[in-house]
C-alpha atoms as a PDB file:
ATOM      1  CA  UNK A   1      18.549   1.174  -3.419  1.00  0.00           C
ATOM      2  CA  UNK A   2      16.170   1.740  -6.592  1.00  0.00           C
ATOM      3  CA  UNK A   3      14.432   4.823  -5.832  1.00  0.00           C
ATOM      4  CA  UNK A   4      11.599   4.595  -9.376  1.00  0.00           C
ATOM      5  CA  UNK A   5       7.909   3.915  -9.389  1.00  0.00           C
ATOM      6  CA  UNK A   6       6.784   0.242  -7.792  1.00  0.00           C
ATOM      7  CA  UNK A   7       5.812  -2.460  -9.886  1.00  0.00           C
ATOM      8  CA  UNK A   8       2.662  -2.372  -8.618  1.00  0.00           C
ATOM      9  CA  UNK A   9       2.262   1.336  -9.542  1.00  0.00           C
ATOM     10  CA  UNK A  10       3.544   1.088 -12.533  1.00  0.00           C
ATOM     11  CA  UNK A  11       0.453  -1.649 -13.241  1.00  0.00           C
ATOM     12  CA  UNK A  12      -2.086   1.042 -12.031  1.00  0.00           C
ATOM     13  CA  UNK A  13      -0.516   3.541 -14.165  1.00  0.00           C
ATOM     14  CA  UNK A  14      -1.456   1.069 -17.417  1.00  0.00           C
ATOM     15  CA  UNK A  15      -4.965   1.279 -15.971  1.00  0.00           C
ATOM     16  CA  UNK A  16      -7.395   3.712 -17.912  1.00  0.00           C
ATOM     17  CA  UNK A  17      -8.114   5.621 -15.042  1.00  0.00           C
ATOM     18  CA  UNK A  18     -10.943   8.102 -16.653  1.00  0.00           C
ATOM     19  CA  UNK A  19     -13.130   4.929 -17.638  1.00  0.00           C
ATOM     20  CA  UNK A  20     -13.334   4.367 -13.551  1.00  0.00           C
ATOM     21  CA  UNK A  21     -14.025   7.888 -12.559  1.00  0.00           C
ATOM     22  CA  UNK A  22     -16.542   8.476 -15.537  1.00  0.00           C
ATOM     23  CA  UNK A  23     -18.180   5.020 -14.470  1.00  0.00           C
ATOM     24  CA  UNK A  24     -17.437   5.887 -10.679  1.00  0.00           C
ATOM     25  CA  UNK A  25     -19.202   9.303 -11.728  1.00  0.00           C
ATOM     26  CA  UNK A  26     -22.497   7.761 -13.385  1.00  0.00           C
ATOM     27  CA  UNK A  27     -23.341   5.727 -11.047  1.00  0.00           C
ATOM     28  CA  UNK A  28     -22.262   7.639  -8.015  1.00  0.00           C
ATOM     29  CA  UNK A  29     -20.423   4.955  -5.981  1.00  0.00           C
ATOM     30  CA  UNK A  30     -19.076   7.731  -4.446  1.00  0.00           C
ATOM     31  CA  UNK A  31     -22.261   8.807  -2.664  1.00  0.00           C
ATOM     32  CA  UNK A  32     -21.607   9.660   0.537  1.00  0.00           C
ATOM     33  CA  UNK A  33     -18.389   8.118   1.319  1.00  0.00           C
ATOM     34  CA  UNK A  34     -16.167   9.887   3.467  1.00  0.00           C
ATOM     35  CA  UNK A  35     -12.851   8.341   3.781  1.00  0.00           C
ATOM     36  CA  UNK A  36     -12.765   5.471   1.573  1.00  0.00           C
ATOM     37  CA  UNK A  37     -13.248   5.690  -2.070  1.00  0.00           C
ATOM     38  CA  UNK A  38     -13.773   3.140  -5.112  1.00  0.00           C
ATOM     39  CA  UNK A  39     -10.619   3.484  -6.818  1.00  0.00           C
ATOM     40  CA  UNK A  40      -8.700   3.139  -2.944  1.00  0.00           C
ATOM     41  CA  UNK A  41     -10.728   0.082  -2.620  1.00  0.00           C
ATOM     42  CA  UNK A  42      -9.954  -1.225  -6.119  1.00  0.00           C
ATOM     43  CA  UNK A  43      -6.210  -0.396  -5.533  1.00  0.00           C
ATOM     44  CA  UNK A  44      -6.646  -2.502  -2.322  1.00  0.00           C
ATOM     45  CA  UNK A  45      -8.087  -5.166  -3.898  1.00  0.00           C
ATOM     46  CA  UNK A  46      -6.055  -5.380  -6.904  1.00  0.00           C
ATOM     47  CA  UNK A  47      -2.851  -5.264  -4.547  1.00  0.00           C
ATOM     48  CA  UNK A  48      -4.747  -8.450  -2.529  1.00  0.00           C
ATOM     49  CA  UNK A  49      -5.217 -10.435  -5.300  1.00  0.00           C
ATOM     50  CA  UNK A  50      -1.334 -10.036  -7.025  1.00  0.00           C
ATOM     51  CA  UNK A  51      -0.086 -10.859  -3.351  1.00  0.00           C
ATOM     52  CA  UNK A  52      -1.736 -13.530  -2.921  1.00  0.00           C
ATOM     53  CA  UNK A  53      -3.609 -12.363   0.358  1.00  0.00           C
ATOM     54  CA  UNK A  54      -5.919 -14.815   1.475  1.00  0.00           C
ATOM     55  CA  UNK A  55      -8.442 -13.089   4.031  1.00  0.00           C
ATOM     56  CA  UNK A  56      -8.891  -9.015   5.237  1.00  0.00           C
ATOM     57  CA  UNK A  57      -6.749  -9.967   8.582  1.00  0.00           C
ATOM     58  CA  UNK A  58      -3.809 -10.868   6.254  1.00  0.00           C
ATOM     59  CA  UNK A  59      -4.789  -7.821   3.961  1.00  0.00           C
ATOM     60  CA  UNK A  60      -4.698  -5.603   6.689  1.00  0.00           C
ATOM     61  CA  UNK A  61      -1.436  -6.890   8.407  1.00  0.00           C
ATOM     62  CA  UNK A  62       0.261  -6.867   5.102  1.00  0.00           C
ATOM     63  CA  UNK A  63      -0.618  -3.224   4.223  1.00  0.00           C
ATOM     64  CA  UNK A  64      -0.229  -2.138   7.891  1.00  0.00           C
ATOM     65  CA  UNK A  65       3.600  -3.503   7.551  1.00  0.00           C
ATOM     66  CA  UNK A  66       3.930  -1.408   4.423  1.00  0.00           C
ATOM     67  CA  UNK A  67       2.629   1.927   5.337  1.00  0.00           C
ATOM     68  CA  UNK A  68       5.617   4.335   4.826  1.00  0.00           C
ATOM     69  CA  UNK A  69       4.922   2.899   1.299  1.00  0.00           C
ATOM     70  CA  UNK A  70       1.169   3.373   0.915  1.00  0.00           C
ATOM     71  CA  UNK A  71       1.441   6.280  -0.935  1.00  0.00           C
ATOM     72  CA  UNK A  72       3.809   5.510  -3.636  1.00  0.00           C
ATOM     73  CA  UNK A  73       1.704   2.623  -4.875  1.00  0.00           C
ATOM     74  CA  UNK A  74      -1.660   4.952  -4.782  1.00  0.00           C
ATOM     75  CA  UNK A  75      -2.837   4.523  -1.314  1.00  0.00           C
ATOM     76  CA  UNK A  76      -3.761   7.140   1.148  1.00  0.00           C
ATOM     77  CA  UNK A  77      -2.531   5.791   4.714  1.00  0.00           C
ATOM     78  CA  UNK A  78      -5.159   5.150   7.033  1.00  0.00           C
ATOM     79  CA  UNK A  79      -5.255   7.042  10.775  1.00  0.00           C
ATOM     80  CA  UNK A  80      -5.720   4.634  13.480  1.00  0.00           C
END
């Protein structure tokens, strides 16, 4: 079994990561939130759109069935 990084997380690694904190920093998108941060939501998002997910039910089901994997493509797992 191949035991690297995901494809996906290799795709977030090519990602220039300060530009979205600096920009996530100016404009404080930040403000307030608790649990669920920008670059969570854009991982979420991103990972929607390259699997084709169609609507937040299918989102959700899809990253519900993956959640031993959550955190190796950049996701902090959720508590129910």
């Amino acid at each position: 079994m191949y035991s690297g990084a995901t494809v996906f997380s290799q795709l977030m690694q090519q990602l220039p990561w300060w530009r979205f904190l600096d920009l996530d920093r100016r404009y404080q998108s930040d403000y307030k939130v608790k649990t669920f941060r920008c670059a969570e939501h854009f991982r979420v998002m991103a990972f929607a759109q390259l699997t084709y997910r169609e609507n937040l039910r299918d989102i959700e089901a899809c990253l519900c069935a993956m959640e031993p994997k959550l955190y190796h493509i950049g996701i902090r797992a959720r508590s129910p």
